[in-house]
PDB file of N, CA and C in Angstrom:
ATOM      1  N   UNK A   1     177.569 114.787 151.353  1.00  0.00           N
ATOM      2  CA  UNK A   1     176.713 113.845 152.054  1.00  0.00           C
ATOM      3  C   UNK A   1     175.691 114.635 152.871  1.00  0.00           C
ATOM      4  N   UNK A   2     174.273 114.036 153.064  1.00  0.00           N
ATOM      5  CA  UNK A   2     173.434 114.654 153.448  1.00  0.00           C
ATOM      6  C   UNK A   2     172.721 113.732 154.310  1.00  0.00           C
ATOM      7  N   UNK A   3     172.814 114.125 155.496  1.00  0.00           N
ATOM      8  CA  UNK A   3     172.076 113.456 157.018  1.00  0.00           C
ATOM      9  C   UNK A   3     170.725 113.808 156.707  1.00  0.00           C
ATOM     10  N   UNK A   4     169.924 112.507 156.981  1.00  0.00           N
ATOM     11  CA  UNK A   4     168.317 113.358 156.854  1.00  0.00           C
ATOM     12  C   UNK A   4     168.156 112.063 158.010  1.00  0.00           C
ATOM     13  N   UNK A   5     167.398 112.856 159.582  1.00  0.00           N
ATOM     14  CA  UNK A   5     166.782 112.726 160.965  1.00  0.00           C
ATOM     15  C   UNK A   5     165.700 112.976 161.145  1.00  0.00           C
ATOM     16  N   UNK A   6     164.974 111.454 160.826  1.00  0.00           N
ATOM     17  CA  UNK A   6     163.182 111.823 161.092  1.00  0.00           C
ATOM     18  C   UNK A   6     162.708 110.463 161.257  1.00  0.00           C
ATOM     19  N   UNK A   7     161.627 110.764 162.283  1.00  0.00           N
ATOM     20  CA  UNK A   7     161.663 109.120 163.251  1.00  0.00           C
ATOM     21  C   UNK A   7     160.037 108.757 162.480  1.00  0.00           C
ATOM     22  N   UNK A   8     160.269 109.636 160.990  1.00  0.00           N
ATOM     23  CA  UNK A   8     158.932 108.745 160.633  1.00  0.00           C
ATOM     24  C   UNK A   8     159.291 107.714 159.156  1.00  0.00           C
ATOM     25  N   UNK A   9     159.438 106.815 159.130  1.00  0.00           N
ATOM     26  CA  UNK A   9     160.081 106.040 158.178  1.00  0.00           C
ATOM     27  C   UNK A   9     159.881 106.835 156.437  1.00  0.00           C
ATOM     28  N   UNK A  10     158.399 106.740 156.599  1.00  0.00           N
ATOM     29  CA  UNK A  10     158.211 107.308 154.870  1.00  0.00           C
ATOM     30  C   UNK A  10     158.715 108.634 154.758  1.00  0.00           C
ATOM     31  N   UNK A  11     158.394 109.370 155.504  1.00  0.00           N
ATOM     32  CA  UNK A  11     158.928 110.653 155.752  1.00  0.00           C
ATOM     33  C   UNK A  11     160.568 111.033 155.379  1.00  0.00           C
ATOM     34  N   UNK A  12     161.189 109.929 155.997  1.00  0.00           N
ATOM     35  CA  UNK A  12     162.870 109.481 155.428  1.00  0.00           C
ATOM     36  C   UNK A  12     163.235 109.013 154.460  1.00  0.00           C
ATOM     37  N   UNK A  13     162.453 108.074 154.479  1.00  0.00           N
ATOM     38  CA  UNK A  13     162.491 107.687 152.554  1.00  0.00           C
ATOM     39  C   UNK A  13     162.139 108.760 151.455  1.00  0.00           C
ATOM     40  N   UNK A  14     161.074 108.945 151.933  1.00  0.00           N
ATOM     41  CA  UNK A  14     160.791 110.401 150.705  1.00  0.00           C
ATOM     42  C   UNK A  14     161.854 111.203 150.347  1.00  0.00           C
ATOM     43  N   UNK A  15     162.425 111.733 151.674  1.00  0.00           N
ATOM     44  CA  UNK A  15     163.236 113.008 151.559  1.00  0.00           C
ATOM     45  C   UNK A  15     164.302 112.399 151.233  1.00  0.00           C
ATOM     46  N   UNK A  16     164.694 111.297 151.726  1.00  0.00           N
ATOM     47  CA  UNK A  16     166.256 110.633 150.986  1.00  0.00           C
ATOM     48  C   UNK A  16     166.022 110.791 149.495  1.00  0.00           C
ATOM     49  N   UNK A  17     164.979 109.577 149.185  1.00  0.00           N
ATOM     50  CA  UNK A  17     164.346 109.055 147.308  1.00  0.00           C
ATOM     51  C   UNK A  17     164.505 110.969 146.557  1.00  0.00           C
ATOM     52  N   UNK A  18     163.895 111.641 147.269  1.00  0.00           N
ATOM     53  CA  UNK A  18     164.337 113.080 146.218  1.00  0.00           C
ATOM     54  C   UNK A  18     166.120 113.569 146.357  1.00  0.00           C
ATOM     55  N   UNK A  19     166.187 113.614 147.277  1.00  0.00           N
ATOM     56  CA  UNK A  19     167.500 114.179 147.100  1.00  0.00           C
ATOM     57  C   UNK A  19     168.517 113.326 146.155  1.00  0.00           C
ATOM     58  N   UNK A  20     168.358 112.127 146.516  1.00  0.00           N
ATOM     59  CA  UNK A  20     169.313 111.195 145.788  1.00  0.00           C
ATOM     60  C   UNK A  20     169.117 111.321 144.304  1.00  0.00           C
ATOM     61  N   UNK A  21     167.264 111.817 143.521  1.00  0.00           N
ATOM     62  CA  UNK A  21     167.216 111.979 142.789  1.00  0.00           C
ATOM     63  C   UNK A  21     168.115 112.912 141.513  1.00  0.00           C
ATOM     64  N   UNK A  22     168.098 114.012 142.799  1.00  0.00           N
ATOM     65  CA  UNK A  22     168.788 115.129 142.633  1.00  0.00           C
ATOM     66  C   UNK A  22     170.439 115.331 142.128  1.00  0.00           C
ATOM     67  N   UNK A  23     170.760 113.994 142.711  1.00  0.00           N
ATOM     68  CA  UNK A  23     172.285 113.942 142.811  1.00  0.00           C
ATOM     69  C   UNK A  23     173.101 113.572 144.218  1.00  0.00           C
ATOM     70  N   UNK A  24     172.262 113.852 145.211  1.00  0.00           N
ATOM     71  CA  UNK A  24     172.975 114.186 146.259  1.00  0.00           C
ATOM     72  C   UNK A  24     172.843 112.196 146.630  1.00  0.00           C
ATOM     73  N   UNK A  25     174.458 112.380 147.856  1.00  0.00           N
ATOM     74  CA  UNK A  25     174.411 110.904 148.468  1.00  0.00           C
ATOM     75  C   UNK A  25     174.055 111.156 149.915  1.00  0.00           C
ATOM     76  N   UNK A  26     172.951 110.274 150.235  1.00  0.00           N
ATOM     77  CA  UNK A  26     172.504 110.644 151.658  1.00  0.00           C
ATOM     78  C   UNK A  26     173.051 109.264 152.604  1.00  0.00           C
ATOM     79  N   UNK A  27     172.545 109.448 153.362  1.00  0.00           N
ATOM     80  CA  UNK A  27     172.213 108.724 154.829  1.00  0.00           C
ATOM     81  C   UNK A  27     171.703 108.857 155.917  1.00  0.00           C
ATOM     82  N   UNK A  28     170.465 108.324 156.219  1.00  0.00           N
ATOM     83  CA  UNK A  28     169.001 108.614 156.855  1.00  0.00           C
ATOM     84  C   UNK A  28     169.714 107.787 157.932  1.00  0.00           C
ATOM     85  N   UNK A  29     168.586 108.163 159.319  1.00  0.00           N
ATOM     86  CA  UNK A  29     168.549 107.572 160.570  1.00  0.00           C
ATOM     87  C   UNK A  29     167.380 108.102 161.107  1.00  0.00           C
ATOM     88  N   UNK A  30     166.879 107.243 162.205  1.00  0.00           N
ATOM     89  CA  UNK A  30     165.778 107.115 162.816  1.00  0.00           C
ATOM     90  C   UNK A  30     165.141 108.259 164.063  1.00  0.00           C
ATOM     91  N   UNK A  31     166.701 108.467 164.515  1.00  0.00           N
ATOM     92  CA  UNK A  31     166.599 109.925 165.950  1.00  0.00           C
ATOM     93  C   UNK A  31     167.451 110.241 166.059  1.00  0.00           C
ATOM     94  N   UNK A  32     167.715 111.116 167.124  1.00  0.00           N
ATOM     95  CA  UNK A  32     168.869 112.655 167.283  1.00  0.00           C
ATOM     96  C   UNK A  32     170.077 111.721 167.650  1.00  0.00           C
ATOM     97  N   UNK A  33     169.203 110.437 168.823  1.00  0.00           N
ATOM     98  CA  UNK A  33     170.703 109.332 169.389  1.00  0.00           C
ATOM     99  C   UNK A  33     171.371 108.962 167.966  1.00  0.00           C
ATOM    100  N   UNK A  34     171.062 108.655 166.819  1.00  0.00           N
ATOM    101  CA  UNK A  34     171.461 107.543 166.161  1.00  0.00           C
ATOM    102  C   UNK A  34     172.491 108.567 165.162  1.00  0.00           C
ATOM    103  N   UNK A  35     171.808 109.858 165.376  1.00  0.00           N
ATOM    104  CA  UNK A  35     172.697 111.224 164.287  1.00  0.00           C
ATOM    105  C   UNK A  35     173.486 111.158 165.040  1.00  0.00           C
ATOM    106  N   UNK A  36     173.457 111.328 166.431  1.00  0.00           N
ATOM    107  CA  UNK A  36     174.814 111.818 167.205  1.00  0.00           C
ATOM    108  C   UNK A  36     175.842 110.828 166.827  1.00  0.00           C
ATOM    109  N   UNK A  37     175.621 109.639 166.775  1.00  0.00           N
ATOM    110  CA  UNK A  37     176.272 107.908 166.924  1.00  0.00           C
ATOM    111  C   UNK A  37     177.093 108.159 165.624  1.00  0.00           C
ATOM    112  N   UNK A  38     176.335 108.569 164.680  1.00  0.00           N
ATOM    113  CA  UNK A  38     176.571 108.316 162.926  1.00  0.00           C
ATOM    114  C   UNK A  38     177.492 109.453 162.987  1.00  0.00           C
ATOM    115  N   UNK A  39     177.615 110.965 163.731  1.00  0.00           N
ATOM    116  CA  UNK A  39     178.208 112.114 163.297  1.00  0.00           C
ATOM    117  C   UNK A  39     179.515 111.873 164.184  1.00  0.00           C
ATOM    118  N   UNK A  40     179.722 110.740 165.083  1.00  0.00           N
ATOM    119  CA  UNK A  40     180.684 110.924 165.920  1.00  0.00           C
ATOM    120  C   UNK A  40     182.183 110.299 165.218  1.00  0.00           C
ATOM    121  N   UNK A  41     181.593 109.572 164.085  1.00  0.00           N
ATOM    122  CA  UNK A  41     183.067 108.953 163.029  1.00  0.00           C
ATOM    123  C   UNK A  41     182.320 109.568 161.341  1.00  0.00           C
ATOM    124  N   UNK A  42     181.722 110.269 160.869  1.00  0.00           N
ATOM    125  CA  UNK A  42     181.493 110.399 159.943  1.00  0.00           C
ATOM    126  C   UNK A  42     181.026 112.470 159.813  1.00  0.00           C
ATOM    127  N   UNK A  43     181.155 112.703 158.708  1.00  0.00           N
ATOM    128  CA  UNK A  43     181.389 114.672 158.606  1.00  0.00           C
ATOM    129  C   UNK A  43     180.162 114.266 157.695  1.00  0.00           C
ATOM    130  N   UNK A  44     179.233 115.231 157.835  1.00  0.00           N
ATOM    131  CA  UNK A  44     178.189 115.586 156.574  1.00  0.00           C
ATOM    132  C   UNK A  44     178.408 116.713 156.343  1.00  0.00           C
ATOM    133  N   UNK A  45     177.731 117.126 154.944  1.00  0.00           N
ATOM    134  CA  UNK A  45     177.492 118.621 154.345  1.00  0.00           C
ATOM    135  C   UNK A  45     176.345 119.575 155.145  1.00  0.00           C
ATOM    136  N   UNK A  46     175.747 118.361 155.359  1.00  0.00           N
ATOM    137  CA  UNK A  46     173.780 119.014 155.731  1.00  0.00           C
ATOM    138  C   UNK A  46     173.471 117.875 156.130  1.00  0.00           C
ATOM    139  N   UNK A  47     172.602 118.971 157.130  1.00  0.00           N
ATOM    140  CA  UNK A  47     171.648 117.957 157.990  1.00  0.00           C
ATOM    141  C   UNK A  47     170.011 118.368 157.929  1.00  0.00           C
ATOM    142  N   UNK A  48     169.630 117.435 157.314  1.00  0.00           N
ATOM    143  CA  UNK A  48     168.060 117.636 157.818  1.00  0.00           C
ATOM    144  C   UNK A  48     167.307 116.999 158.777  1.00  0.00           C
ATOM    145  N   UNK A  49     166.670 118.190 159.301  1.00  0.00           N
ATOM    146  CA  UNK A  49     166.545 117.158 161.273  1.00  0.00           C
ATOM    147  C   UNK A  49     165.261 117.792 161.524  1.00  0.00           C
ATOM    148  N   UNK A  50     164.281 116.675 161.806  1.00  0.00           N
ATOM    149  CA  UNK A  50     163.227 116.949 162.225  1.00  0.00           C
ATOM    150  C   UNK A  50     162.867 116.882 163.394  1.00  0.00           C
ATOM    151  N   UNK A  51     162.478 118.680 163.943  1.00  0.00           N
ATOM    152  CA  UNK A  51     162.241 119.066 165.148  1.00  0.00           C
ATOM    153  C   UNK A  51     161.280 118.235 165.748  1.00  0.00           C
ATOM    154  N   UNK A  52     160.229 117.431 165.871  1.00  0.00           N
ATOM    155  CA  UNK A  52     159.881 116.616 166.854  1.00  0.00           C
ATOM    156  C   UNK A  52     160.023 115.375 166.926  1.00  0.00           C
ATOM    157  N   UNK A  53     160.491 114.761 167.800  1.00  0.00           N
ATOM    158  CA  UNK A  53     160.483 113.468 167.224  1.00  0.00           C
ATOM    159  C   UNK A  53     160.311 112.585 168.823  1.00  0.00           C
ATOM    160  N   UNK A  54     159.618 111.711 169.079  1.00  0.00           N
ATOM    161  CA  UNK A  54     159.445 110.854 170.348  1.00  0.00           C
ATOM    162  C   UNK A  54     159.531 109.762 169.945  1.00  0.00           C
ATOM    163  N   UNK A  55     159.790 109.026 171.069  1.00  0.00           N
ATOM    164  CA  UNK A  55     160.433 109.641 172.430  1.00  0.00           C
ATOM    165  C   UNK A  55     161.670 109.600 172.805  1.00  0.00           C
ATOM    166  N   UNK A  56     162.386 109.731 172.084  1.00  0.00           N
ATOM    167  CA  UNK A  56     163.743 109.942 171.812  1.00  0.00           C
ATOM    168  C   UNK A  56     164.254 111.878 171.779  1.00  0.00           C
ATOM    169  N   UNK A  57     165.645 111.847 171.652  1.00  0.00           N
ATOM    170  CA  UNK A  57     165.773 113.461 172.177  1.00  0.00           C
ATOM    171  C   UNK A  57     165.027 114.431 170.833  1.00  0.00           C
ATOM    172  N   UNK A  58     164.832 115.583 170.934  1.00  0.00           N
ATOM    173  CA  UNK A  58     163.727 116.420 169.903  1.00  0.00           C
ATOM    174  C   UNK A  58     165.302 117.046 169.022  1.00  0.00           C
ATOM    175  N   UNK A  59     164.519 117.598 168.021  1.00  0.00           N
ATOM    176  CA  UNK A  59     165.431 118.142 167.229  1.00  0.00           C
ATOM    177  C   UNK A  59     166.427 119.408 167.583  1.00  0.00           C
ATOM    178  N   UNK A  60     165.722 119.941 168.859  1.00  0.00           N
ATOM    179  CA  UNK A  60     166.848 120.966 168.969  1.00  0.00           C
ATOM    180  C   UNK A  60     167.880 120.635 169.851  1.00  0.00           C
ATOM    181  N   UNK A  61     167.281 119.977 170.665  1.00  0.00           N
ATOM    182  CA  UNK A  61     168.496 118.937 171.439  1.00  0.00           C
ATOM    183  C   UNK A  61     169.479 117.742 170.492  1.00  0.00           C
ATOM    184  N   UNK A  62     169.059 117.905 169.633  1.00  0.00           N
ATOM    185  CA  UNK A  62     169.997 116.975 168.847  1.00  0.00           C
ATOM    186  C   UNK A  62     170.453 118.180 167.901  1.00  0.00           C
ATOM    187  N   UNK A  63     170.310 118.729 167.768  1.00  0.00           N
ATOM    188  CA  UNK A  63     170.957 120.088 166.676  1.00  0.00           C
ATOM    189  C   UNK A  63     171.783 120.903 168.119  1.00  0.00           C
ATOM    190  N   UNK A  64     171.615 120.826 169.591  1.00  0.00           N
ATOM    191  CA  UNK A  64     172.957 121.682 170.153  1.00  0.00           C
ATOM    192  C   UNK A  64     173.753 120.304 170.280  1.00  0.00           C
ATOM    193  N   UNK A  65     173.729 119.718 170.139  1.00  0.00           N
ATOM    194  CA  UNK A  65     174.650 117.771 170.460  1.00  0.00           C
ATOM    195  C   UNK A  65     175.564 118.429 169.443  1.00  0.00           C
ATOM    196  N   UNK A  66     175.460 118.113 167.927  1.00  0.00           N
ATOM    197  CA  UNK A  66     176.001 118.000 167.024  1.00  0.00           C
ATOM    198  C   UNK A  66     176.590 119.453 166.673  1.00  0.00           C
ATOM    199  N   UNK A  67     176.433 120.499 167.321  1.00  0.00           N
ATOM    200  CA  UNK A  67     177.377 121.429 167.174  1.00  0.00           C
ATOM    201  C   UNK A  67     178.321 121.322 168.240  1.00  0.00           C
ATOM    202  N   UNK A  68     178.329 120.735 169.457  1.00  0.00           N
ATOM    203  CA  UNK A  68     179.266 120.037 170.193  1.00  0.00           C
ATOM    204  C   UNK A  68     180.234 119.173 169.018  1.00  0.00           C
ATOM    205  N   UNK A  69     180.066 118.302 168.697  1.00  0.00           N
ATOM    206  CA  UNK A  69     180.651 117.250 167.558  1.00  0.00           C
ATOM    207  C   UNK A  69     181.508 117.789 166.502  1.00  0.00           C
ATOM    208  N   UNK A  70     180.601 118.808 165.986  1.00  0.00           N
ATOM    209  CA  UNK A  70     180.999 119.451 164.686  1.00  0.00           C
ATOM    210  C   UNK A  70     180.397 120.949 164.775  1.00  0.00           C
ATOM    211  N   UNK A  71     181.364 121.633 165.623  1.00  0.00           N
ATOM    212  CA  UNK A  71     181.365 123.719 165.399  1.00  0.00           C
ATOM    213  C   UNK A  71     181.564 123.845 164.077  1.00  0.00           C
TER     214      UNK A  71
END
Protein backbone atom coordinates (compact mmCIF):
# COMPACT_ATOMS: atom_id res chain seq x y z
CA UNK A 1 0.00 0.00 0.00
CA UNK A 2 1.09 3.35 -0.97
CA UNK A 3 0.15 6.74 0.94
CA UNK A 4 0.30 9.55 -1.55
CA UNK A 5 -0.05 13.37 0.68
CA UNK A 6 -0.70 16.31 -1.49
CA UNK A 7 -3.19 19.06 -0.78
CA UNK A 8 -3.50 19.57 -4.54
CA UNK A 9 -6.38 17.36 -5.75
CA UNK A 10 -5.14 16.63 -9.49
CA UNK A 11 -1.81 16.36 -8.32
CA UNK A 12 -3.26 13.20 -6.11
CA UNK A 13 -5.15 11.83 -8.59
CA UNK A 14 -2.42 11.77 -11.08
CA UNK A 15 0.05 10.20 -8.86
CA UNK A 16 -2.54 7.69 -7.43
CA UNK A 17 -4.15 7.00 -11.50
CA UNK A 18 -0.19 5.99 -12.32
CA UNK A 19 0.73 4.01 -9.64
CA UNK A 20 -2.42 2.02 -9.54
CA UNK A 21 -1.63 1.70 -13.19
CA UNK A 22 1.39 0.13 -12.30
CA UNK A 23 -0.02 -2.37 -9.97
CA UNK A 24 0.33 -0.76 -6.85
CA UNK A 25 -2.94 -0.23 -4.26
CA UNK A 26 -2.92 3.27 -2.98
CA UNK A 27 -4.68 5.64 -0.71
CA UNK A 28 -4.48 9.41 -1.15
CA UNK A 29 -5.32 12.17 1.45
CA UNK A 30 -5.49 15.76 1.45
CA UNK A 31 -2.60 16.86 4.42
CA UNK A 32 0.03 15.72 6.91
CA UNK A 33 -3.32 15.89 9.67
CA UNK A 34 -5.29 13.42 7.63
CA UNK A 35 -1.79 10.99 6.97
CA UNK A 36 -1.21 11.13 10.58
CA UNK A 37 -5.22 10.14 11.24
CA UNK A 38 -5.01 7.37 8.33
CA UNK A 39 -1.32 6.03 9.67
CA UNK A 40 -2.56 5.85 13.26
CA UNK A 41 -4.81 2.35 12.49
CA UNK A 42 -3.41 1.52 9.11
CA UNK A 43 0.80 0.42 8.04
CA UNK A 44 1.84 1.55 4.46
CA UNK A 45 4.81 0.45 2.31
CA UNK A 46 5.51 4.16 1.06
CA UNK A 47 4.71 7.31 1.47
CA UNK A 48 4.62 10.01 -0.92
CA UNK A 49 4.40 13.39 0.81
CA UNK A 50 4.46 16.58 -0.54
CA UNK A 51 6.77 19.00 1.13
CA UNK A 52 4.56 22.10 0.96
CA UNK A 53 1.40 22.12 1.60
CA UNK A 54 -0.99 25.09 3.36
CA UNK A 55 -2.18 25.73 5.59
CA UNK A 56 -2.13 22.75 7.19
CA UNK A 57 1.26 21.12 8.78
CA UNK A 58 4.24 21.04 5.74
CA UNK A 59 5.73 17.91 4.75
CA UNK A 60 8.52 17.67 7.01
CA UNK A 61 6.50 18.11 9.95
CA UNK A 62 4.33 15.48 8.87
CA UNK A 63 7.27 13.12 7.81
CA UNK A 64 8.88 13.62 11.78
CA UNK A 65 4.88 12.82 13.05
CA UNK A 66 4.86 9.60 11.23
CA UNK A 67 8.19 8.35 12.24
CA UNK A 68 6.81 8.89 15.76
CA UNK A 69 3.82 6.39 14.56
CA UNK A 70 5.86 4.14 12.56
CA UNK A 71 10.12 3.96 13.38
Amino acid sequence: MILVVDDIDSQRLITSSILEKLGYRTHSVANGGAALEYLENNSVDLVILDMIMDPHINGRETYEKILQIHP
